[in-house]
PDB file of N, CA and C in Angstrom:
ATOM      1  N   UNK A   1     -10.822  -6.240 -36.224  1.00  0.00           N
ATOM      2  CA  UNK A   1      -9.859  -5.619 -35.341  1.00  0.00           C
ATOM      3  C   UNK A   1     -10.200  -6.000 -33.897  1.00  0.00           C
ATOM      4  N   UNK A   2      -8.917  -5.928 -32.881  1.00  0.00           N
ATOM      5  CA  UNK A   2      -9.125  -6.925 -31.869  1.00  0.00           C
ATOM      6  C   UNK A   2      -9.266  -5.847 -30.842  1.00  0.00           C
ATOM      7  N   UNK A   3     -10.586  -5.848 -29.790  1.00  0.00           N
ATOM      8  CA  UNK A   3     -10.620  -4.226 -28.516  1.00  0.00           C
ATOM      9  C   UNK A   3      -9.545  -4.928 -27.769  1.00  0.00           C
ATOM     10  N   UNK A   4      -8.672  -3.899 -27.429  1.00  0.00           N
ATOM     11  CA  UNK A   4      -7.943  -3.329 -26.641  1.00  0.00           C
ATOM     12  C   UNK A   4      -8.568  -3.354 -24.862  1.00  0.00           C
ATOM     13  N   UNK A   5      -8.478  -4.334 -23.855  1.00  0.00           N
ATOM     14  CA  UNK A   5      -8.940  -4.337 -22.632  1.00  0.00           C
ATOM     15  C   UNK A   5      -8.159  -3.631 -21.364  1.00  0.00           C
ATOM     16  N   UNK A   6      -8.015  -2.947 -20.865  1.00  0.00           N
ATOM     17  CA  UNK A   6      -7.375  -3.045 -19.486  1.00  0.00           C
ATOM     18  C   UNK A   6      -7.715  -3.099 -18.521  1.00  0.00           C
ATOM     19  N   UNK A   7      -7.138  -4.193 -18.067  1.00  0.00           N
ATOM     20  CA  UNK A   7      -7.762  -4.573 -16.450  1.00  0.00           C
ATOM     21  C   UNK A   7      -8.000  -3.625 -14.646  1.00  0.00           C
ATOM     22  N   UNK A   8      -8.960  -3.792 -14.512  1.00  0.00           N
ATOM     23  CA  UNK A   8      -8.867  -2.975 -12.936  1.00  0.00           C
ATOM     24  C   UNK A   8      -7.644  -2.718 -12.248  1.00  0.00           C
ATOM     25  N   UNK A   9      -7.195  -4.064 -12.607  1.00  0.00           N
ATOM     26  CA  UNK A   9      -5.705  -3.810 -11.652  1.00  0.00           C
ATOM     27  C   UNK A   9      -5.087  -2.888 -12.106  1.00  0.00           C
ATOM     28  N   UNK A  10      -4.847  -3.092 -13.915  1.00  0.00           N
ATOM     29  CA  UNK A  10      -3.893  -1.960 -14.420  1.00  0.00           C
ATOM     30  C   UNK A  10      -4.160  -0.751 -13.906  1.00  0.00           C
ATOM     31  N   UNK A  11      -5.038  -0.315 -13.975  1.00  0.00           N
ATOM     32  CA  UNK A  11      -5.650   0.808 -14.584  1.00  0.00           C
ATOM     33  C   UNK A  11      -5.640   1.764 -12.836  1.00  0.00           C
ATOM     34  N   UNK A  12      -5.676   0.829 -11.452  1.00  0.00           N
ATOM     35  CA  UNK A  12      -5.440   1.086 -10.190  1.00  0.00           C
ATOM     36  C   UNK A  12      -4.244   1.342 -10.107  1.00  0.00           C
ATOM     37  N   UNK A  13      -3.154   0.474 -10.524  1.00  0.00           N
ATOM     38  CA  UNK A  13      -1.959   0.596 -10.424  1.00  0.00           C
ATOM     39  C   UNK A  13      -1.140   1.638 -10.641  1.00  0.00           C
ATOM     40  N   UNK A  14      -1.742   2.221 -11.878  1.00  0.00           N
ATOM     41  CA  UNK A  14      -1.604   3.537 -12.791  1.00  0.00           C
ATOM     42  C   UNK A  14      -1.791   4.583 -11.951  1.00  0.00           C
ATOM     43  N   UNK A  15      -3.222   4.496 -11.520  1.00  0.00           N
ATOM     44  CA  UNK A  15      -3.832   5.502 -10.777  1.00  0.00           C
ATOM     45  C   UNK A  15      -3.295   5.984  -9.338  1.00  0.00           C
ATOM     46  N   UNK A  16      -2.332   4.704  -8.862  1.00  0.00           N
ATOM     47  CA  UNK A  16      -1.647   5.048  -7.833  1.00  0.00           C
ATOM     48  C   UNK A  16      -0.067   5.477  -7.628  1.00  0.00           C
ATOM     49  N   UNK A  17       0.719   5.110  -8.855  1.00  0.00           N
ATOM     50  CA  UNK A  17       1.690   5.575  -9.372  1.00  0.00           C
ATOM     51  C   UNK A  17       1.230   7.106  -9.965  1.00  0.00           C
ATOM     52  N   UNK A  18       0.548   7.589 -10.370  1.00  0.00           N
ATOM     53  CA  UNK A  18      -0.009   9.165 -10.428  1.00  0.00           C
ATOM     54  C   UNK A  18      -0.298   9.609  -9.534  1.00  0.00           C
ATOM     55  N   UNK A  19      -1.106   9.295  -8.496  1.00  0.00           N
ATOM     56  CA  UNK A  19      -0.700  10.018  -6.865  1.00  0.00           C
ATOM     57  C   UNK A  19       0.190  10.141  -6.473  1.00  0.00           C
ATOM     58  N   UNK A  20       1.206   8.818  -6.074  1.00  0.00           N
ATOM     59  CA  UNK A  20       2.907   9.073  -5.807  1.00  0.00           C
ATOM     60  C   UNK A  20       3.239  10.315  -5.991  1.00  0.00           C
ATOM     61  N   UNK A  21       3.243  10.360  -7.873  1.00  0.00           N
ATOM     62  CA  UNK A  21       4.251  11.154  -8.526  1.00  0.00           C
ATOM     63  C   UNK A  21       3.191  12.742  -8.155  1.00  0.00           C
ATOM     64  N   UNK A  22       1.875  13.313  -7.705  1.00  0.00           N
ATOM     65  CA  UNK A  22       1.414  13.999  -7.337  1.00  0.00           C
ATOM     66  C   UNK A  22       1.876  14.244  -5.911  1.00  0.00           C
ATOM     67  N   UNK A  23       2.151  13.439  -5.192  1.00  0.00           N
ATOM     68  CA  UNK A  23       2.564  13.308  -3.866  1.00  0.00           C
ATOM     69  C   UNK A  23       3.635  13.896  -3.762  1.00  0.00           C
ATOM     70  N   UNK A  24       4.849  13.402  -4.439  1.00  0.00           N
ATOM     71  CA  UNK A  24       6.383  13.956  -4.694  1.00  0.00           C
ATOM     72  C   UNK A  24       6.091  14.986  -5.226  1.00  0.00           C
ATOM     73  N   UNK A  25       5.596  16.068  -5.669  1.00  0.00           N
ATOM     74  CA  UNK A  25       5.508  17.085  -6.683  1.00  0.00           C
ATOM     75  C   UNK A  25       4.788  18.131  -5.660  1.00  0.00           C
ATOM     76  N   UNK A  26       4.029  17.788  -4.702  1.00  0.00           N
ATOM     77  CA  UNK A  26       3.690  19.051  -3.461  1.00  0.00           C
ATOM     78  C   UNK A  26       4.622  18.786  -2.512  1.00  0.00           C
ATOM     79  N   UNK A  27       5.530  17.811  -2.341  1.00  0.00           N
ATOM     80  CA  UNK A  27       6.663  17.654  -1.361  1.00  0.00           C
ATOM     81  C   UNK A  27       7.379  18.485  -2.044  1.00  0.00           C
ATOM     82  N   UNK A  28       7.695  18.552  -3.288  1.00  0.00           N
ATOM     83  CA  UNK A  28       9.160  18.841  -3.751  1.00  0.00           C
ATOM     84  C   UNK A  28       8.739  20.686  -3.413  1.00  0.00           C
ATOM     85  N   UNK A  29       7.346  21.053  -3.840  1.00  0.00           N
ATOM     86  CA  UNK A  29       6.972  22.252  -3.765  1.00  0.00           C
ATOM     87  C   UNK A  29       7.033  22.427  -2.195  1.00  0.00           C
ATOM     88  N   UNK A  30       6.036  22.132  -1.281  1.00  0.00           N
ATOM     89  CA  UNK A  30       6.655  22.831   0.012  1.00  0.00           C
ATOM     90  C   UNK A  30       7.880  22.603   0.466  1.00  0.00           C
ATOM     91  N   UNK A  31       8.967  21.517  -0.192  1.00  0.00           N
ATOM     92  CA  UNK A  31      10.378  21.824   0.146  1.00  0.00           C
ATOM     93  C   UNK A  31      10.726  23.228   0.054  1.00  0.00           C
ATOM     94  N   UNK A  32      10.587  23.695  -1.008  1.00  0.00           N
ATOM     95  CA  UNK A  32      10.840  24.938  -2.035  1.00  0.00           C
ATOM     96  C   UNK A  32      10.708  25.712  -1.141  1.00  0.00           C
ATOM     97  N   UNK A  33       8.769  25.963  -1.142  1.00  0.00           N
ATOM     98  CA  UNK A  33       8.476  26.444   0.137  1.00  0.00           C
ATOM     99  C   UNK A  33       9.065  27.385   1.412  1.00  0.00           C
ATOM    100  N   UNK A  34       9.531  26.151   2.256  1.00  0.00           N
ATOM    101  CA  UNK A  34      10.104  26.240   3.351  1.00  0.00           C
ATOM    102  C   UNK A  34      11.418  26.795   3.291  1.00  0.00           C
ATOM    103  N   UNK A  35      12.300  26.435   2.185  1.00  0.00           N
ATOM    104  CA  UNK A  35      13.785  26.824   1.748  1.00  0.00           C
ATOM    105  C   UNK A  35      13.500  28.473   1.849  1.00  0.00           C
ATOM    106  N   UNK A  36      13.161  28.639   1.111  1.00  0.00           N
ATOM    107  CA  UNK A  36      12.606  30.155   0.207  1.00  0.00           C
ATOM    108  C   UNK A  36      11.964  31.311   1.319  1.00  0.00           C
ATOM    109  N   UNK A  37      11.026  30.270   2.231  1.00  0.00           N
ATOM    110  CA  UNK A  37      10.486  31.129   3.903  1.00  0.00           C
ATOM    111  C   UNK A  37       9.008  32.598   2.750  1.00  0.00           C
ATOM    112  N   UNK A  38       8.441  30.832   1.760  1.00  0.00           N
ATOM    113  CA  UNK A  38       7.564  31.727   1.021  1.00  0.00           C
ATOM    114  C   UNK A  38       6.113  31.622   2.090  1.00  0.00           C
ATOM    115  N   UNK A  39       5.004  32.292   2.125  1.00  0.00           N
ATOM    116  CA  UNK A  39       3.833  31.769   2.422  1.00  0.00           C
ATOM    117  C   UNK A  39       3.457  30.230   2.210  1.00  0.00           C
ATOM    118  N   UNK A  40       2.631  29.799   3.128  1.00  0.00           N
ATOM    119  CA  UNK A  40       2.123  28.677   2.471  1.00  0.00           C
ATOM    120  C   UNK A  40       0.754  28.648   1.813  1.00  0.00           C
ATOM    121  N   UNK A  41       0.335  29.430   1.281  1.00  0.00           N
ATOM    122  CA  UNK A  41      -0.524  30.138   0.408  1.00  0.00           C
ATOM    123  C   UNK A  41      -0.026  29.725  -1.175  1.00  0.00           C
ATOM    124  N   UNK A  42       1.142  29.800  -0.975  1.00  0.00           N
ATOM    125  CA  UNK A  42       1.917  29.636  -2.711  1.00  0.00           C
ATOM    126  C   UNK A  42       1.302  28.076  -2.647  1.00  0.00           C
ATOM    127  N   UNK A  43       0.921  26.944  -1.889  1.00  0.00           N
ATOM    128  CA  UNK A  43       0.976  25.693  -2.208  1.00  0.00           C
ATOM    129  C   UNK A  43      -0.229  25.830  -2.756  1.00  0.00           C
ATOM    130  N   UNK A  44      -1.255  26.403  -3.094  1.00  0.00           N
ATOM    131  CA  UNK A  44      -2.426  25.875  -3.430  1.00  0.00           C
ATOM    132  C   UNK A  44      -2.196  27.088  -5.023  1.00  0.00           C
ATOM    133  N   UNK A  45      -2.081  28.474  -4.550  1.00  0.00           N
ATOM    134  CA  UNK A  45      -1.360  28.941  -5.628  1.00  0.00           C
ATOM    135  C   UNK A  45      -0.550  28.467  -6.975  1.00  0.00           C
ATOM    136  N   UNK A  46       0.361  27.169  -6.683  1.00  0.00           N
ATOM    137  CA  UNK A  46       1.334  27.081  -7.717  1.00  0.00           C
ATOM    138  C   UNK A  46       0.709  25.580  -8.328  1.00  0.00           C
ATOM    139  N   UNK A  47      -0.498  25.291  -8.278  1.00  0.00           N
ATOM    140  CA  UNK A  47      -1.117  24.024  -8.236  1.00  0.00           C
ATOM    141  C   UNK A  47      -0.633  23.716 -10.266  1.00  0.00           C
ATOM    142  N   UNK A  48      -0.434  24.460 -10.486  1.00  0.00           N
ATOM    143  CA  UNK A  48      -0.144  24.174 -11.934  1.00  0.00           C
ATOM    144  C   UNK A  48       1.246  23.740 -11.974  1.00  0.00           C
ATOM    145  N   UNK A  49       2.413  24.136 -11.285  1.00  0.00           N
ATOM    146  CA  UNK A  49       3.501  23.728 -11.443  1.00  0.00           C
ATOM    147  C   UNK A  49       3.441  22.308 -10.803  1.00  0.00           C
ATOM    148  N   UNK A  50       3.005  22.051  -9.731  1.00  0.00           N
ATOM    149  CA  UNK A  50       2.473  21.025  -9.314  1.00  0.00           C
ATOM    150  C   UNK A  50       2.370  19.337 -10.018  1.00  0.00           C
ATOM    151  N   UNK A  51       0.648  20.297 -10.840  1.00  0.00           N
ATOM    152  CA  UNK A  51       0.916  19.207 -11.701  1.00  0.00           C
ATOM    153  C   UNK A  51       1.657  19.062 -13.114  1.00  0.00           C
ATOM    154  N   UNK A  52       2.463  20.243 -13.483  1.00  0.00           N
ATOM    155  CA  UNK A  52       3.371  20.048 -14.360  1.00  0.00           C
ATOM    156  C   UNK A  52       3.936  18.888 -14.418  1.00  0.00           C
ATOM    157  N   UNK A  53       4.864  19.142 -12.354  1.00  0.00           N
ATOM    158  CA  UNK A  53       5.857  18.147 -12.178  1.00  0.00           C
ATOM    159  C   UNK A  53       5.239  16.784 -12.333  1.00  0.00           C
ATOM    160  N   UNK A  54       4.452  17.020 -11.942  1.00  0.00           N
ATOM    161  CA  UNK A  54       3.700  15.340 -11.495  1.00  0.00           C
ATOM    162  C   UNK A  54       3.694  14.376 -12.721  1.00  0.00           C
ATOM    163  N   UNK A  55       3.223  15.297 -13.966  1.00  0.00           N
ATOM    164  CA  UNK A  55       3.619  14.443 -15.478  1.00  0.00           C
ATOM    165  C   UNK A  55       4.820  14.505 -15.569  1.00  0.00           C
ATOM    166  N   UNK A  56       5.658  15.298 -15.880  1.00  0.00           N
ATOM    167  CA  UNK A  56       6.970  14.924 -16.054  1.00  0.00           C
ATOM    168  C   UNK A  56       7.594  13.699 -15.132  1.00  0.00           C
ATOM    169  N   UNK A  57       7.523  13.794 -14.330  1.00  0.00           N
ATOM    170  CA  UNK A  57       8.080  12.845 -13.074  1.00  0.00           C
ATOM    171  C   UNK A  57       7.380  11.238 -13.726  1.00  0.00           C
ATOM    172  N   UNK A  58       5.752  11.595 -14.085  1.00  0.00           N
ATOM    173  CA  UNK A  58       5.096  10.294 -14.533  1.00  0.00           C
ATOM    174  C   UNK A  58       5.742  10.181 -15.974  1.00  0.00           C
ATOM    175  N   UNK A  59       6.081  10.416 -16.733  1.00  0.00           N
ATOM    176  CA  UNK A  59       6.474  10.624 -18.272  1.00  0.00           C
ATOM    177  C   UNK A  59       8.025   9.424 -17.795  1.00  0.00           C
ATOM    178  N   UNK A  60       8.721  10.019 -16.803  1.00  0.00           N
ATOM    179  CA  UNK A  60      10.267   9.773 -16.796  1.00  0.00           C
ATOM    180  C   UNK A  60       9.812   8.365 -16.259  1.00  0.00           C
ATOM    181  N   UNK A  61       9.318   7.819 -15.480  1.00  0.00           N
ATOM    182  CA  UNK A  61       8.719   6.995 -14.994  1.00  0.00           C
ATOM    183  C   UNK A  61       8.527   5.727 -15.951  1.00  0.00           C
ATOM    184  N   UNK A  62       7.481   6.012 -16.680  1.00  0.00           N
ATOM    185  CA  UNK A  62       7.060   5.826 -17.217  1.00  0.00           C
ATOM    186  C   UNK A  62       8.169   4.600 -18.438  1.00  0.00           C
ATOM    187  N   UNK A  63       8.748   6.204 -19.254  1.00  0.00           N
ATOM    188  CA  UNK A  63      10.044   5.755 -19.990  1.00  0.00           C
ATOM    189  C   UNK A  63      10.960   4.545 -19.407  1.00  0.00           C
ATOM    190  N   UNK A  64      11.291   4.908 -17.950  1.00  0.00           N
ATOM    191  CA  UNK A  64      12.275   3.940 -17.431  1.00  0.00           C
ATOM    192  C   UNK A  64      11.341   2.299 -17.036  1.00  0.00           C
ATOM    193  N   UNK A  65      10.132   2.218 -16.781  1.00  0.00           N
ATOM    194  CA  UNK A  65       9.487   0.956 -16.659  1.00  0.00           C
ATOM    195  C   UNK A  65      10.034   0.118 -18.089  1.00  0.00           C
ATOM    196  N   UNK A  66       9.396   1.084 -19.548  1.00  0.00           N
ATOM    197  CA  UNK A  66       9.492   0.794 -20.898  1.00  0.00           C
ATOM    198  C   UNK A  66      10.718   0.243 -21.048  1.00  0.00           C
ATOM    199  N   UNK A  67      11.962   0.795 -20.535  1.00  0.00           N
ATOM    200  CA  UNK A  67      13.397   0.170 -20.749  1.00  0.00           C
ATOM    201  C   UNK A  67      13.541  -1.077 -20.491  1.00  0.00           C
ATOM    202  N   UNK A  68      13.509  -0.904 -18.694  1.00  0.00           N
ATOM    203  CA  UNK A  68      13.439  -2.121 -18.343  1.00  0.00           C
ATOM    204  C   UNK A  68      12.412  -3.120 -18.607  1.00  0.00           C
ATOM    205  N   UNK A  69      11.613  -3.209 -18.857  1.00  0.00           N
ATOM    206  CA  UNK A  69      10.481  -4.184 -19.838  1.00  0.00           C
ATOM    207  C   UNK A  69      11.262  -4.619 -21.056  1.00  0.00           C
ATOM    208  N   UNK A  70      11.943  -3.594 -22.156  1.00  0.00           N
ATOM    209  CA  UNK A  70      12.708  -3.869 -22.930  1.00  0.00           C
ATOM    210  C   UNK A  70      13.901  -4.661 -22.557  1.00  0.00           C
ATOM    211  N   UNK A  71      14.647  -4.341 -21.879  1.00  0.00           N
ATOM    212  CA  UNK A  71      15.854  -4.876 -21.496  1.00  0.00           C
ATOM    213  C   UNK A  71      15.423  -6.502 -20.807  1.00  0.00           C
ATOM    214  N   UNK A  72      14.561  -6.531 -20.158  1.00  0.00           N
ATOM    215  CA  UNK A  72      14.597  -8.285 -19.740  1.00  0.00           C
ATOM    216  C   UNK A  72      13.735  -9.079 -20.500  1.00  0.00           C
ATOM    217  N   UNK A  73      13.182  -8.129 -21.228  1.00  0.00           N
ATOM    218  CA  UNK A  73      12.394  -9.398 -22.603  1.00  0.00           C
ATOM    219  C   UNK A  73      13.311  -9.247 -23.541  1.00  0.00           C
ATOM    220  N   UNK A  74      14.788  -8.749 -23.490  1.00  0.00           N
ATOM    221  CA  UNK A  74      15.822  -9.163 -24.882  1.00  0.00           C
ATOM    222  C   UNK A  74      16.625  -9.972 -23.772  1.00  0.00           C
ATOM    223  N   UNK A  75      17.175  -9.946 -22.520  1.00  0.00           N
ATOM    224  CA  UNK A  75      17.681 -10.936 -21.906  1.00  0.00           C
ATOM    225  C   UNK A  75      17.061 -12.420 -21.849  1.00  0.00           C
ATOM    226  N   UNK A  76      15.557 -12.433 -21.903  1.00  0.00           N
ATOM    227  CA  UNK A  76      15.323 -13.807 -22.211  1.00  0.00           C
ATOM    228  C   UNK A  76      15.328 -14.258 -23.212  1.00  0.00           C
ATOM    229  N   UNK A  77      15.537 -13.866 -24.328  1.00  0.00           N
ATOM    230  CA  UNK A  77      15.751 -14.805 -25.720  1.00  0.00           C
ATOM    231  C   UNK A  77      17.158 -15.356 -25.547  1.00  0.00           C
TER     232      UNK A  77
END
């Protein structure tokens, strides 16, 4: 059976597309935030919804790379 490698790059690349989507996910929360006129106490507070979003957002992500990967390796045959 053949190991499975992934490269630094990948594996950075990854790691920085998961910050993004961590990044967008305390934006989207102190949007909320500020709308709402909650404490900003709730931001460190809601750190679980946080990173809820942050997978989901990476999940959807994720899916849509997979498509398009799909879709232009059936356009080149």
């Amino acid at each position: 059976m053949k190991d499975i490698v992934i490269s630094p790059k990948v594996i950075r690349r990854e790691l920085w597309i998961l910050l993004g989507c961590f990044v967008f996910a305390v934006l989207f929360d102190l949007f909320a935030i500020i709308k709402y006129d909650r404490p900003l106490t709730e931001l460190v507070a809601t750190i679980g919804y946080e990173l809820t979003i942050m997978v989901v957002v990476y999940l959807i992500l994720a899916l849509v790379r997979i498509l398009v990967f799909l879709i232009l390796r059936l356009l080149k045959r």
